[in-house]
PDB file of N, CA and C in Angstrom:
ATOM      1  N   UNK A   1     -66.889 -85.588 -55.719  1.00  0.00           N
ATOM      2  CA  UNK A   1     -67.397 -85.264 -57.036  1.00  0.00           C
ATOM      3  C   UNK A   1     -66.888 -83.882 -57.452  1.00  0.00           C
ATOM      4  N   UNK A   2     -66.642 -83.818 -58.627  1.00  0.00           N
ATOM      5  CA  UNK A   2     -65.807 -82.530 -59.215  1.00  0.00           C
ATOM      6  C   UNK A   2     -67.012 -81.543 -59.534  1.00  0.00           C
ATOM      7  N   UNK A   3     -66.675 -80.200 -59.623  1.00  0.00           N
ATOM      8  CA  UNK A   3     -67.676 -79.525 -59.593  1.00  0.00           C
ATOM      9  C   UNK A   3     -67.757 -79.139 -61.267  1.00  0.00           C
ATOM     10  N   UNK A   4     -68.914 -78.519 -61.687  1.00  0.00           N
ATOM     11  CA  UNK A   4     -69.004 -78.171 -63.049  1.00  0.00           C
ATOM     12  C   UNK A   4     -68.361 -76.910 -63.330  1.00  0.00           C
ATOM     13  N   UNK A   5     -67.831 -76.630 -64.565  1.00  0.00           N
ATOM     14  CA  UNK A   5     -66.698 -75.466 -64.598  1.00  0.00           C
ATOM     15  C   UNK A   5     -67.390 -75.632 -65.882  1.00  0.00           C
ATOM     16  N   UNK A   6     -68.198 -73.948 -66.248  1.00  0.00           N
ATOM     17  CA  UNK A   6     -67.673 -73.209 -67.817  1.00  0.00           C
ATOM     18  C   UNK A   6     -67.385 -71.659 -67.410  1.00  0.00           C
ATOM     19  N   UNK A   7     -67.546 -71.697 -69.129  1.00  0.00           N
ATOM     20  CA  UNK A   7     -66.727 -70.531 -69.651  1.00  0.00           C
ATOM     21  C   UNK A   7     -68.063 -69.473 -70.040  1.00  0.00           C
ATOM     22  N   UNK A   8     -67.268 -68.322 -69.677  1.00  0.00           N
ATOM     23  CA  UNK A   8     -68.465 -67.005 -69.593  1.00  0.00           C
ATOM     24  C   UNK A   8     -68.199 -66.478 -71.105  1.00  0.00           C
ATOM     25  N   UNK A   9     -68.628 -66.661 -71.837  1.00  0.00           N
ATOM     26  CA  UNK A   9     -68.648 -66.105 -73.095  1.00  0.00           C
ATOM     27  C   UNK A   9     -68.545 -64.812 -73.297  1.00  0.00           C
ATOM     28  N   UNK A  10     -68.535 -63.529 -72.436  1.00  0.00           N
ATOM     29  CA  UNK A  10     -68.644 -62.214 -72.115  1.00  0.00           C
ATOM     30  C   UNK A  10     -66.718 -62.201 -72.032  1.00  0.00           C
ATOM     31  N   UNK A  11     -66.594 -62.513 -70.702  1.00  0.00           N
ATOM     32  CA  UNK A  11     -65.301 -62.488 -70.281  1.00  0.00           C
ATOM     33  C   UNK A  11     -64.442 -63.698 -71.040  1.00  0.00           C
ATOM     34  N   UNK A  12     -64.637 -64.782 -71.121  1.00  0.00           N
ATOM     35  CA  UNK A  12     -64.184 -65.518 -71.051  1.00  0.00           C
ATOM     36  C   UNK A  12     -63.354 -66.434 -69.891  1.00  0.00           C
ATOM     37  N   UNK A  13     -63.857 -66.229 -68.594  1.00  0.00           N
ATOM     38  CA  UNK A  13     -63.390 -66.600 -67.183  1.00  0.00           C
ATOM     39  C   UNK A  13     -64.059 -68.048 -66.955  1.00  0.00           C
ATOM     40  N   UNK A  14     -63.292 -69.065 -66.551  1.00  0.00           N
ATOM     41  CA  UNK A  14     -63.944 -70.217 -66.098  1.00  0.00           C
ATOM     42  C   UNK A  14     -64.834 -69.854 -64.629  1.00  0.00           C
ATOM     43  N   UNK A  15     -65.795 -70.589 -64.573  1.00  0.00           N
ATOM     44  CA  UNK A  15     -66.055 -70.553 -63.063  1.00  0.00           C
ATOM     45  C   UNK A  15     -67.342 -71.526 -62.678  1.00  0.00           C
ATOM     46  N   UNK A  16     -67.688 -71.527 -61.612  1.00  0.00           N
ATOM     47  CA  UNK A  16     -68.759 -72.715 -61.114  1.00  0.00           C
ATOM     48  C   UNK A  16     -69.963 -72.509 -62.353  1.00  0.00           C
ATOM     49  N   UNK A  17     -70.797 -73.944 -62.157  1.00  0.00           N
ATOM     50  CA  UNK A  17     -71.801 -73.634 -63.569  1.00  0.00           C
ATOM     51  C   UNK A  17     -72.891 -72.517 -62.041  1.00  0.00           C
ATOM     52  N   UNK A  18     -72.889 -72.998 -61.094  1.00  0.00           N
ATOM     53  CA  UNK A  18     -74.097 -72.085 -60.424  1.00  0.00           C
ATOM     54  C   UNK A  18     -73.667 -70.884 -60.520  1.00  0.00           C
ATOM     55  N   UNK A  19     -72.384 -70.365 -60.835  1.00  0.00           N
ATOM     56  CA  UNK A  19     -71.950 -69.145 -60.827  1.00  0.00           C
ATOM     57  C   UNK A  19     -72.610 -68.294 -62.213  1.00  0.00           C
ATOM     58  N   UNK A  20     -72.943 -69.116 -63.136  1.00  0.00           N
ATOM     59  CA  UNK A  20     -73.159 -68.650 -64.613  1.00  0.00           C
ATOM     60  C   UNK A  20     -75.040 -69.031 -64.937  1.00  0.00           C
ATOM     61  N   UNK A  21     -75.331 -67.954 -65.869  1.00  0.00           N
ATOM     62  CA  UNK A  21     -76.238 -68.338 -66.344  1.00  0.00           C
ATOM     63  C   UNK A  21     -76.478 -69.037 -67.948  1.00  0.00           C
ATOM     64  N   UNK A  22     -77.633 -69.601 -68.055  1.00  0.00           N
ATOM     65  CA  UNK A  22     -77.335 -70.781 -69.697  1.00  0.00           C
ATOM     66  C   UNK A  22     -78.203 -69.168 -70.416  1.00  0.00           C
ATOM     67  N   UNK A  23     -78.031 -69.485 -71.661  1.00  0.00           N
ATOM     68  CA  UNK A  23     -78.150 -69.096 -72.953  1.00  0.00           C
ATOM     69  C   UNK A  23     -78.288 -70.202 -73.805  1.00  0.00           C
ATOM     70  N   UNK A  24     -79.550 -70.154 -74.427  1.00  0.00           N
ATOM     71  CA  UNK A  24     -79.823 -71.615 -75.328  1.00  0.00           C
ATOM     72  C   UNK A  24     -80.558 -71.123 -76.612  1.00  0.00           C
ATOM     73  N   UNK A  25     -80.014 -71.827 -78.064  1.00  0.00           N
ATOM     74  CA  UNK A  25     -80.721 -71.652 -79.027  1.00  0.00           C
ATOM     75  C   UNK A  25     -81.602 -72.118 -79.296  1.00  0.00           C
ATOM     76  N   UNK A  26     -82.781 -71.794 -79.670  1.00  0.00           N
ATOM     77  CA  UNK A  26     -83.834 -72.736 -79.584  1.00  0.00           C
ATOM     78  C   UNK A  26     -84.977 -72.236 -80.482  1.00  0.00           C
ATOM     79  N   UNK A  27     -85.979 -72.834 -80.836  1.00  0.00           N
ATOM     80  CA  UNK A  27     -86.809 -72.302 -82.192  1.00  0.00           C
ATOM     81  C   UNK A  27     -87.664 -71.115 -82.240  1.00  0.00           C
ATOM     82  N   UNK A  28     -87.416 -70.338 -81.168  1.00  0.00           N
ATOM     83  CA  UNK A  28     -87.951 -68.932 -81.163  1.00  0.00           C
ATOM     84  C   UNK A  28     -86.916 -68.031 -81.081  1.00  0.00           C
ATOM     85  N   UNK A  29     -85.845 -68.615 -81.055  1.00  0.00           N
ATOM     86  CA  UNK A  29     -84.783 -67.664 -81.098  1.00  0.00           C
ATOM     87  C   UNK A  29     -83.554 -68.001 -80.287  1.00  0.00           C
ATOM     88  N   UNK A  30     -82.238 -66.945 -79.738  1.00  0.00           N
ATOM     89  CA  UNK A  30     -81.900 -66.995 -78.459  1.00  0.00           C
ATOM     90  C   UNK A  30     -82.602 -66.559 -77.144  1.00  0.00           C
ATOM     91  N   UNK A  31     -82.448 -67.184 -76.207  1.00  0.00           N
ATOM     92  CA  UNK A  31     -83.287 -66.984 -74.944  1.00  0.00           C
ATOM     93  C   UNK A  31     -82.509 -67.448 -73.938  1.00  0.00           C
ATOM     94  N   UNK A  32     -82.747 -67.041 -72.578  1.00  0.00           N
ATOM     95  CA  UNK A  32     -82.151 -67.385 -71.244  1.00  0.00           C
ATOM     96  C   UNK A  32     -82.816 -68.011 -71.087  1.00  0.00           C
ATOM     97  N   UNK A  33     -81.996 -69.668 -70.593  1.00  0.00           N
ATOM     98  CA  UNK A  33     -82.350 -70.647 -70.218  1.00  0.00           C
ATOM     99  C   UNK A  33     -82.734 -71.036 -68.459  1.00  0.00           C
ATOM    100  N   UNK A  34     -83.322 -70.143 -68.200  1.00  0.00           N
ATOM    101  CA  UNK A  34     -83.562 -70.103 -66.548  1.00  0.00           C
ATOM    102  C   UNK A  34     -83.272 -71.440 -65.985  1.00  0.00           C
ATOM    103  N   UNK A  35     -84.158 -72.297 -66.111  1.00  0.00           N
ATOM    104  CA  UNK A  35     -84.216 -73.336 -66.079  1.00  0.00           C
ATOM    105  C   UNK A  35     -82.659 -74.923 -66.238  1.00  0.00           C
ATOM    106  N   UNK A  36     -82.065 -73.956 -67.549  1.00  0.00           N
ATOM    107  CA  UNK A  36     -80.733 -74.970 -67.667  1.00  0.00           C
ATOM    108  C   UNK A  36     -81.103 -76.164 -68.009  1.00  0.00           C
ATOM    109  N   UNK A  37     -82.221 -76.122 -68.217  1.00  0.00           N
ATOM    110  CA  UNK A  37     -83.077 -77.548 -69.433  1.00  0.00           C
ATOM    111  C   UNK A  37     -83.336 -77.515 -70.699  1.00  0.00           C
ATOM    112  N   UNK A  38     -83.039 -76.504 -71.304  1.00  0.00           N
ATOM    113  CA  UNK A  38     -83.404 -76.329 -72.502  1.00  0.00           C
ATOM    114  C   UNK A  38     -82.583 -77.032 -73.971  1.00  0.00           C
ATOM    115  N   UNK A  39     -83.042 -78.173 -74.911  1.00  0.00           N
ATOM    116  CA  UNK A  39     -82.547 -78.430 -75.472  1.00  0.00           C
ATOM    117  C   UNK A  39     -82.024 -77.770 -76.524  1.00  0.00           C
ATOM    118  N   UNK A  40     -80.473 -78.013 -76.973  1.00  0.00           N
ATOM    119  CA  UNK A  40     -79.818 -77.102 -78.336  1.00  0.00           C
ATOM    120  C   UNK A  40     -78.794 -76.933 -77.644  1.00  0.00           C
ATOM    121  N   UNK A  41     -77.937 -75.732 -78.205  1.00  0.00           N
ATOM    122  CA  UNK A  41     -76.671 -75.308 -78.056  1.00  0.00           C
ATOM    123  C   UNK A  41     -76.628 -74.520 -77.111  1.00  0.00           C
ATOM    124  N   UNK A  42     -76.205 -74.471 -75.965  1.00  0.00           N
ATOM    125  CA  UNK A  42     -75.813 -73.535 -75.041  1.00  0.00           C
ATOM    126  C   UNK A  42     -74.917 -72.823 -74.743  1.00  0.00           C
ATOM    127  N   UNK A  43     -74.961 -71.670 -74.520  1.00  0.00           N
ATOM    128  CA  UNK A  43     -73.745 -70.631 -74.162  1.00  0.00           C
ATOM    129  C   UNK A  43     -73.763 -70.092 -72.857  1.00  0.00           C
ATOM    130  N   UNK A  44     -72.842 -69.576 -71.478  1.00  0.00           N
ATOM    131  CA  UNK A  44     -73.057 -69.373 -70.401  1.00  0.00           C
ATOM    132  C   UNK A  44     -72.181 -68.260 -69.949  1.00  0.00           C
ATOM    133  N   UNK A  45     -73.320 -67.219 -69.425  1.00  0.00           N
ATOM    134  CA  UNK A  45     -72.574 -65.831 -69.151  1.00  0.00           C
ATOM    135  C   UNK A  45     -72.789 -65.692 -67.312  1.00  0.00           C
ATOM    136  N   UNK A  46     -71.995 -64.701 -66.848  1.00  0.00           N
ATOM    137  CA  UNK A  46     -72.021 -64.945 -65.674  1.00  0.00           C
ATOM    138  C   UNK A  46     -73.140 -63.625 -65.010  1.00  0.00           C
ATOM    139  N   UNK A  47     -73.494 -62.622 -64.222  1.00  0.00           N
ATOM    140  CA  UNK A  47     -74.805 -62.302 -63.584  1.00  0.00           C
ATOM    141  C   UNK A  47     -74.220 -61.195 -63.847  1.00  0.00           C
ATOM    142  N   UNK A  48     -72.795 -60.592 -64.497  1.00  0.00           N
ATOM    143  CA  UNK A  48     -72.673 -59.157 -64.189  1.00  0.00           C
ATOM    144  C   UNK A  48     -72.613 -58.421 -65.523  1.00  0.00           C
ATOM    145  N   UNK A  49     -72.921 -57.321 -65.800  1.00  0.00           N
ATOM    146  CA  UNK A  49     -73.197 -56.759 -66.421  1.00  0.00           C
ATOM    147  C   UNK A  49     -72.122 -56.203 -67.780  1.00  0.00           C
ATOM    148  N   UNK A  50     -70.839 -56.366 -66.936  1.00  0.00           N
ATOM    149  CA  UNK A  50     -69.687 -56.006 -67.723  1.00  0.00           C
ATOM    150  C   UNK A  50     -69.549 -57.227 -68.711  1.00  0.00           C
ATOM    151  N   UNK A  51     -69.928 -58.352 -68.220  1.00  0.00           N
ATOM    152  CA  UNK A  51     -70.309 -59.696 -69.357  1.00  0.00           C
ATOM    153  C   UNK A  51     -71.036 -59.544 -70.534  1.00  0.00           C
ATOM    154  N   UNK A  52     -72.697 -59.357 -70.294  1.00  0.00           N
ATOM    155  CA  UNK A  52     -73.408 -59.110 -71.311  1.00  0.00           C
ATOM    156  C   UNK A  52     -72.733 -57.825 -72.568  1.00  0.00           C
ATOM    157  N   UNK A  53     -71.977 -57.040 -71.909  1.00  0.00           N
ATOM    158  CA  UNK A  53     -72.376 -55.929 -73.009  1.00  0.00           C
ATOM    159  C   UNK A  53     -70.992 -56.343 -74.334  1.00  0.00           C
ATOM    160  N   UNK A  54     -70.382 -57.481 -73.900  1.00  0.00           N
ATOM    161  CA  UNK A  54     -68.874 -58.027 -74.952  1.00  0.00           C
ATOM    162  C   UNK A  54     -69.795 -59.306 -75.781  1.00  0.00           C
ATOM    163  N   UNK A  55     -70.730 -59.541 -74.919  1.00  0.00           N
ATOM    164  CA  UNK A  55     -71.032 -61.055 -75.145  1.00  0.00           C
ATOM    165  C   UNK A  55     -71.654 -61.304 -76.649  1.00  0.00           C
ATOM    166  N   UNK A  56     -72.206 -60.897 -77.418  1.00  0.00           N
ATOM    167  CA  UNK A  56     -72.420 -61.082 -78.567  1.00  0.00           C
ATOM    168  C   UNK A  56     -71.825 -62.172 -80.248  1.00  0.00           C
ATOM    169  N   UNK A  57     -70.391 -61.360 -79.990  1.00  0.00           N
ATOM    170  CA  UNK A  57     -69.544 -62.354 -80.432  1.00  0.00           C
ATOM    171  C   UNK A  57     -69.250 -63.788 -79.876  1.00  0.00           C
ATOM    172  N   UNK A  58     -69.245 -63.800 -78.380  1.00  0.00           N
ATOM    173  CA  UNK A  58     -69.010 -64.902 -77.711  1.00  0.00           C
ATOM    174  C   UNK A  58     -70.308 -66.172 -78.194  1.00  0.00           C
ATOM    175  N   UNK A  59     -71.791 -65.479 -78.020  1.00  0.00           N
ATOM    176  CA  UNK A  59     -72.994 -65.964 -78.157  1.00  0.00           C
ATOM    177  C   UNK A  59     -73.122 -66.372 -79.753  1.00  0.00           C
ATOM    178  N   UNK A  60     -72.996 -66.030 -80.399  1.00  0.00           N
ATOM    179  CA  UNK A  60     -72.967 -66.565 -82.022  1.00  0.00           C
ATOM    180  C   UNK A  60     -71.931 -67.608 -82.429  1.00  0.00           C
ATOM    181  N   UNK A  61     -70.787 -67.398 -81.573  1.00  0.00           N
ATOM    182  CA  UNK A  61     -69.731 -68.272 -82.155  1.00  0.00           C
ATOM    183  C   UNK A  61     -69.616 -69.383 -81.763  1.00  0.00           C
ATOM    184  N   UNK A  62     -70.669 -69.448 -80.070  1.00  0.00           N
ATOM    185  CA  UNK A  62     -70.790 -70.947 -79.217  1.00  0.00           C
ATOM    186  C   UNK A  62     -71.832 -71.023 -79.511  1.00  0.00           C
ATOM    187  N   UNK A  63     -73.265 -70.266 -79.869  1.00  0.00           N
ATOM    188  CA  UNK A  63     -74.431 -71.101 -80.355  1.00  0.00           C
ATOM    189  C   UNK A  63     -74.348 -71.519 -82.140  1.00  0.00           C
ATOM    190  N   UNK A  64     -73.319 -70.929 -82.907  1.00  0.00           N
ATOM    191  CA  UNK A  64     -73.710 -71.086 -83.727  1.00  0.00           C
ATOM    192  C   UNK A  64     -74.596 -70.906 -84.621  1.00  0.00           C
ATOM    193  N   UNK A  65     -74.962 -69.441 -84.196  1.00  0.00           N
ATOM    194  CA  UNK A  65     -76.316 -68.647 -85.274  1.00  0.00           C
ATOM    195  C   UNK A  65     -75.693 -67.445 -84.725  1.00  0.00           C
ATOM    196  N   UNK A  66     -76.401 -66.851 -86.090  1.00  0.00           N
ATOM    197  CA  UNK A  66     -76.601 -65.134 -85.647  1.00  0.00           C
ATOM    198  C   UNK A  66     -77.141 -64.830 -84.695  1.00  0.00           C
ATOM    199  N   UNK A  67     -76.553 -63.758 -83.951  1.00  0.00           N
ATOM    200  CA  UNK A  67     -77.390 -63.062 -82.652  1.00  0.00           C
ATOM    201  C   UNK A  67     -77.936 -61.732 -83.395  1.00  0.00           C
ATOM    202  N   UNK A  68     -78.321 -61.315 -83.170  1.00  0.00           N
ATOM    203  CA  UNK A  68     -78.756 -59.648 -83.688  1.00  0.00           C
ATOM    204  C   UNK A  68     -78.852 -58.825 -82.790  1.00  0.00           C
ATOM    205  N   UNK A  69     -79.016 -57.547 -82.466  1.00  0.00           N
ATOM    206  CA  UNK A  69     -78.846 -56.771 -81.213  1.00  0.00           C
ATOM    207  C   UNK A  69     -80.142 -56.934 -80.759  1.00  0.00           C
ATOM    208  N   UNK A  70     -81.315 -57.316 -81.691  1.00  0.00           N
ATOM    209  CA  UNK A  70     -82.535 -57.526 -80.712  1.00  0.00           C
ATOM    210  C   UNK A  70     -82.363 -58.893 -79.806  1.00  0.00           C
ATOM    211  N   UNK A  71     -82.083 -59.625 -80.375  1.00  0.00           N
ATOM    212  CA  UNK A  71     -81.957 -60.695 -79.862  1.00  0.00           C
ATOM    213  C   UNK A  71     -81.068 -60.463 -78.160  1.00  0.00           C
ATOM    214  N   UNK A  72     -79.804 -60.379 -78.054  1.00  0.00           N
ATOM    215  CA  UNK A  72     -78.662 -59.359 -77.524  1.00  0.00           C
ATOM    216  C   UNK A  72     -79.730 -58.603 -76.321  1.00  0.00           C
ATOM    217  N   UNK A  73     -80.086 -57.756 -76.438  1.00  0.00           N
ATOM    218  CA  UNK A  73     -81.270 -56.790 -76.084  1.00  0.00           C
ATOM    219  C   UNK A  73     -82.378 -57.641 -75.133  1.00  0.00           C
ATOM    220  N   UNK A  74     -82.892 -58.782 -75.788  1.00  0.00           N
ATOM    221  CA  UNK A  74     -83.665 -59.152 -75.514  1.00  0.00           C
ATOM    222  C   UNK A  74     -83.236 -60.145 -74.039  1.00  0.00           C
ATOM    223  N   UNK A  75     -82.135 -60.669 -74.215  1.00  0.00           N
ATOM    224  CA  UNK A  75     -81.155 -61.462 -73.161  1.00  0.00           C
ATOM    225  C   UNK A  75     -80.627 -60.483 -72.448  1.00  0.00           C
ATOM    226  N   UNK A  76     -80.929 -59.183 -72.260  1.00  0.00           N
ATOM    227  CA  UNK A  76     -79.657 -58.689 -71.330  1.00  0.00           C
ATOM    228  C   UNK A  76     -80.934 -58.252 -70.239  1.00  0.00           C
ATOM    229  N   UNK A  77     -82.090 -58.070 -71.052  1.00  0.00           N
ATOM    230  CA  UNK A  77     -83.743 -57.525 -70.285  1.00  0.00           C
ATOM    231  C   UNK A  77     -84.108 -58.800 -69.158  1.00  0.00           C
ATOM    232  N   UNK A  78     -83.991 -59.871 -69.852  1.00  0.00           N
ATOM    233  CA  UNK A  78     -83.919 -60.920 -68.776  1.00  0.00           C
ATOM    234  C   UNK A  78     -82.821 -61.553 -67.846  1.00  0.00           C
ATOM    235  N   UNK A  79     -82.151 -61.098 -68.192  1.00  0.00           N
ATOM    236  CA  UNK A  79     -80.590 -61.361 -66.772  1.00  0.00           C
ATOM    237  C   UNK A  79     -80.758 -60.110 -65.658  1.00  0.00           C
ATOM    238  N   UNK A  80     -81.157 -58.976 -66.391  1.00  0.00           N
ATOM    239  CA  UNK A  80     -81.249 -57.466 -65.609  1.00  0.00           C
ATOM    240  C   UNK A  80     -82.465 -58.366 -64.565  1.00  0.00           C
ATOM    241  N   UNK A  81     -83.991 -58.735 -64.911  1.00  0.00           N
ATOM    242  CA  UNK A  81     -84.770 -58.895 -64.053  1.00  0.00           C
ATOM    243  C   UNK A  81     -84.325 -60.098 -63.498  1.00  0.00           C
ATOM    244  N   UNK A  82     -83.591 -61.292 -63.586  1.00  0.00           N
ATOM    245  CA  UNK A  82     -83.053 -61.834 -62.798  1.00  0.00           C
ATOM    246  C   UNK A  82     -81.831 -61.569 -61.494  1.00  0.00           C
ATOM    247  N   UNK A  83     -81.457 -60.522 -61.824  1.00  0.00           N
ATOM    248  CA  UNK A  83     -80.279 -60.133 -61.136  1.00  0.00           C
ATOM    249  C   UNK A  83     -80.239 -58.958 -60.483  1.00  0.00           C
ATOM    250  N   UNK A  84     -81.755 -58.178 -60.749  1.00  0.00           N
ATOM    251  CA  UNK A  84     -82.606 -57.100 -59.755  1.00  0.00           C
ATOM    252  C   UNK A  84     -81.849 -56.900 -58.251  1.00  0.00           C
ATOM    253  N   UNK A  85     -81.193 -56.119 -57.653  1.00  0.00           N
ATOM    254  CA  UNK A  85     -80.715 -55.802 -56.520  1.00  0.00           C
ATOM    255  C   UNK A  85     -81.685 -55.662 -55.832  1.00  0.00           C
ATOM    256  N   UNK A  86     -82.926 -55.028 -56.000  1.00  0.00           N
ATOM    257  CA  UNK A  86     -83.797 -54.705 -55.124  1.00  0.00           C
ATOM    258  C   UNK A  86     -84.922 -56.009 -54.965  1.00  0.00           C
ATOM    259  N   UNK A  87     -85.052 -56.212 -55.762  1.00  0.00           N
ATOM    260  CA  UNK A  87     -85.917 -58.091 -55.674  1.00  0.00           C
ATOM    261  C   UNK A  87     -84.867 -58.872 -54.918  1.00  0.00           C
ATOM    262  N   UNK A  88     -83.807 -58.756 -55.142  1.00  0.00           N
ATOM    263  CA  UNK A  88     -83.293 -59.653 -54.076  1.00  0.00           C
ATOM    264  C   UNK A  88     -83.113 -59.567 -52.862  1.00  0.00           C
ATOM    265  N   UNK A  89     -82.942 -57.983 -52.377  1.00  0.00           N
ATOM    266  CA  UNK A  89     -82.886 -57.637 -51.209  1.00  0.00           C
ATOM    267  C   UNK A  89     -84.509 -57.692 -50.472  1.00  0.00           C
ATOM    268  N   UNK A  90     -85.881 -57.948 -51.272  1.00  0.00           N
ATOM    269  CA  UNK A  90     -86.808 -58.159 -50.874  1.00  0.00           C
ATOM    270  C   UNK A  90     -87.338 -59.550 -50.861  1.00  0.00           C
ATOM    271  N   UNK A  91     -86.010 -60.521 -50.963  1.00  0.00           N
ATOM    272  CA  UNK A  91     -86.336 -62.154 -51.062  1.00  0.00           C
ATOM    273  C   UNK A  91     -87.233 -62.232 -52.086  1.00  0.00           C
ATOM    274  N   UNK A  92     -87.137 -61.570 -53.329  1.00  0.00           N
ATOM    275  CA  UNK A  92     -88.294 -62.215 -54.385  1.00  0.00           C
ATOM    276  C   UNK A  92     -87.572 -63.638 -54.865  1.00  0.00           C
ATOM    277  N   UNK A  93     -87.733 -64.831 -55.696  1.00  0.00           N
ATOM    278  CA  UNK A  93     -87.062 -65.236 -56.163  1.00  0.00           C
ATOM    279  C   UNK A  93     -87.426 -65.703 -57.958  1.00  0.00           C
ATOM    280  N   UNK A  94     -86.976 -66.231 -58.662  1.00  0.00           N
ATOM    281  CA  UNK A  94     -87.871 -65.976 -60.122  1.00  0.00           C
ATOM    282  C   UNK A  94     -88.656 -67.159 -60.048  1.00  0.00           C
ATOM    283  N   UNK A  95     -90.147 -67.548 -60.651  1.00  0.00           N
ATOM    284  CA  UNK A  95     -90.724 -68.269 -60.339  1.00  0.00           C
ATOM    285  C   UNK A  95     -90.828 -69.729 -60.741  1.00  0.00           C
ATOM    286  N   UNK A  96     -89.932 -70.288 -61.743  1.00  0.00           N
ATOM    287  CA  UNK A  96     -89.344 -71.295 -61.894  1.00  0.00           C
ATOM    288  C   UNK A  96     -88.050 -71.726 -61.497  1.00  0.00           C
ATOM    289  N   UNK A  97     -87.378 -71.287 -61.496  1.00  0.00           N
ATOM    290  CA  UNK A  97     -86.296 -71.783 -61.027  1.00  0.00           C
ATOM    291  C   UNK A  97     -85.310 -71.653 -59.351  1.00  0.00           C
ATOM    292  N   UNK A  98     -85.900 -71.031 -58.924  1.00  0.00           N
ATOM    293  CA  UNK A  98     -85.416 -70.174 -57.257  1.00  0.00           C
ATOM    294  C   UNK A  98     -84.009 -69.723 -57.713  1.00  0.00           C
ATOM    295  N   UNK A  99     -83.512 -68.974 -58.747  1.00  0.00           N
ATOM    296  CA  UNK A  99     -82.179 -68.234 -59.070  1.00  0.00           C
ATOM    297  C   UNK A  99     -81.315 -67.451 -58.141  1.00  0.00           C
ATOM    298  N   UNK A 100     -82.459 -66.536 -57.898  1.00  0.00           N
ATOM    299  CA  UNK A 100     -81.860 -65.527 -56.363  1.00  0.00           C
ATOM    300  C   UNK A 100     -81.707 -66.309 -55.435  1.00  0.00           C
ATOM    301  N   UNK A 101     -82.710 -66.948 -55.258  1.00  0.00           N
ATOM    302  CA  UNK A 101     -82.950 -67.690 -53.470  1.00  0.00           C
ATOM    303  C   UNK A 101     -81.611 -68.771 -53.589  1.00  0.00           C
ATOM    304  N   UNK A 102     -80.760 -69.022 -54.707  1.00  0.00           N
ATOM    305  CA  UNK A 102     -79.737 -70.483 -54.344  1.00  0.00           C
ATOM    306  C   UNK A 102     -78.718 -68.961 -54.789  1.00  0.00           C
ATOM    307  N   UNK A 103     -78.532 -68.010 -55.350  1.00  0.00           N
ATOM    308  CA  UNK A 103     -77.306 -67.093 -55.275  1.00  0.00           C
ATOM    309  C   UNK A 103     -77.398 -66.489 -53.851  1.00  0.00           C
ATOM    310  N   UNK A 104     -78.489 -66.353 -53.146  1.00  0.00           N
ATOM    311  CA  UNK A 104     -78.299 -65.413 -51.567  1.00  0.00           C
ATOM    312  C   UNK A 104     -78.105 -66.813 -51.138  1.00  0.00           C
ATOM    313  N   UNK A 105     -78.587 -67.843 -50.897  1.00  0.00           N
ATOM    314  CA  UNK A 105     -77.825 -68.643 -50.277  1.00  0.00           C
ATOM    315  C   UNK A 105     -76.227 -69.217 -50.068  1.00  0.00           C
ATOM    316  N   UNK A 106     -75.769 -69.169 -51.461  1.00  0.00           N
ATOM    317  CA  UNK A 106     -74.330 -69.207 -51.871  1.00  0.00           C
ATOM    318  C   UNK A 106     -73.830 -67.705 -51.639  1.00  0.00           C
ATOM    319  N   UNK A 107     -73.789 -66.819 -51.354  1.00  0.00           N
ATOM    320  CA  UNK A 107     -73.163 -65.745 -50.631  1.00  0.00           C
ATOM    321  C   UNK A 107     -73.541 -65.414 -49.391  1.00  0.00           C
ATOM    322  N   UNK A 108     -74.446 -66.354 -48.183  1.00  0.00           N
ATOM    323  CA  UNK A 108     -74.554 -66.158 -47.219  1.00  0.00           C
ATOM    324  C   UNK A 108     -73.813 -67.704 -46.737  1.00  0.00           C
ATOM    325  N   UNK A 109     -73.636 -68.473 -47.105  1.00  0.00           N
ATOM    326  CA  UNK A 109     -72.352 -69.392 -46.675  1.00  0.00           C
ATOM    327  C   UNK A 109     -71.093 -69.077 -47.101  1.00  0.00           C
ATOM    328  N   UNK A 110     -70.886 -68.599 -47.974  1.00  0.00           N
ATOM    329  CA  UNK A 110     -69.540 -67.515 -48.314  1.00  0.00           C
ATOM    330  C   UNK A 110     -68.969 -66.780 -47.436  1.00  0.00           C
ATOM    331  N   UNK A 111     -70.255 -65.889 -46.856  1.00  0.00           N
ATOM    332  CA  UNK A 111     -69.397 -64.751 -45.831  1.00  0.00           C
ATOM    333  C   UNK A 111     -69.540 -65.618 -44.175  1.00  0.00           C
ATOM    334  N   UNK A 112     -70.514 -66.496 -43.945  1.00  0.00           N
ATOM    335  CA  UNK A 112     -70.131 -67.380 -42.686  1.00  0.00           C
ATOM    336  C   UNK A 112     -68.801 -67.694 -42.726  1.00  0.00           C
ATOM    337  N   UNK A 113     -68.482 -68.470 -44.046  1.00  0.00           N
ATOM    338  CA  UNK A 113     -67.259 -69.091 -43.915  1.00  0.00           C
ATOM    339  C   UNK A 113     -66.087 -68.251 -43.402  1.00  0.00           C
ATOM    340  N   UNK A 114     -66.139 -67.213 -44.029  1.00  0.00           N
ATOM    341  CA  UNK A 114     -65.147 -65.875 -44.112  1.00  0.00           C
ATOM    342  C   UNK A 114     -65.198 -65.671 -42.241  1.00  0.00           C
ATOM    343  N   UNK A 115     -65.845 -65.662 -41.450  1.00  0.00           N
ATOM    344  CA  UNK A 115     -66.281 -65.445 -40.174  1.00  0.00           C
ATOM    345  C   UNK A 115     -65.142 -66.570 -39.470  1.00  0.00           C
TER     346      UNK A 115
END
């Protein structure tokens, strides 16, 4: 089975969908789609930071609405607490979706492999 491949709207880099997070339009606004269930238009940025801060243009032109910097702002507050260095290094994981707990897993079979 082929694996899922998008595009980081920040960078514009293909890469695994577990590698990326969703961005979904939806009737309260834009929001991070933790979950990756959310119905509407989706856009997908990847966990690092140099992504979010281009991503704006990327996010309006694949959801198809205005973003605004609150909006912008409001998505970069929730990738930051998803992507917490120190919650992860304390095994927190977010409470719907286990985000951290399947990214430390996918970089602790990474560096086995590397072994």
């Amino acid at each position: 089975m082929a694996e899922s491949v998008r595009t980081c709207v920040g960078c514009r880099r293909a890469d695994r969908r577990e590698a990326l997070v969703r961005v979904a339009r939806g009737a309260s606004g834009v929001a991070v789609d933790v979950r990756r269930r959310m119905p509407g238009r989706g856009a997908w940025l990847h966990h690092d930071p140099t992504c979010w801060s281009g991503a704006r243009g990327g996010l309006a032109r694949t959801l198809r609405a205005s973003v605004t910097e609150r909006d912008l702002a409001r998505v970069i507050a929730t990738l930051e607490t998803l992507t917490d260095p120190a919650r992860a290094k304390l095994g927190a994981t977010t409470s719907d979706s286990g985000l951290l707990r399947r990214n430390a897993v996918d970089i602790a079979t990474r560096s086995k492999a590397q072994d």
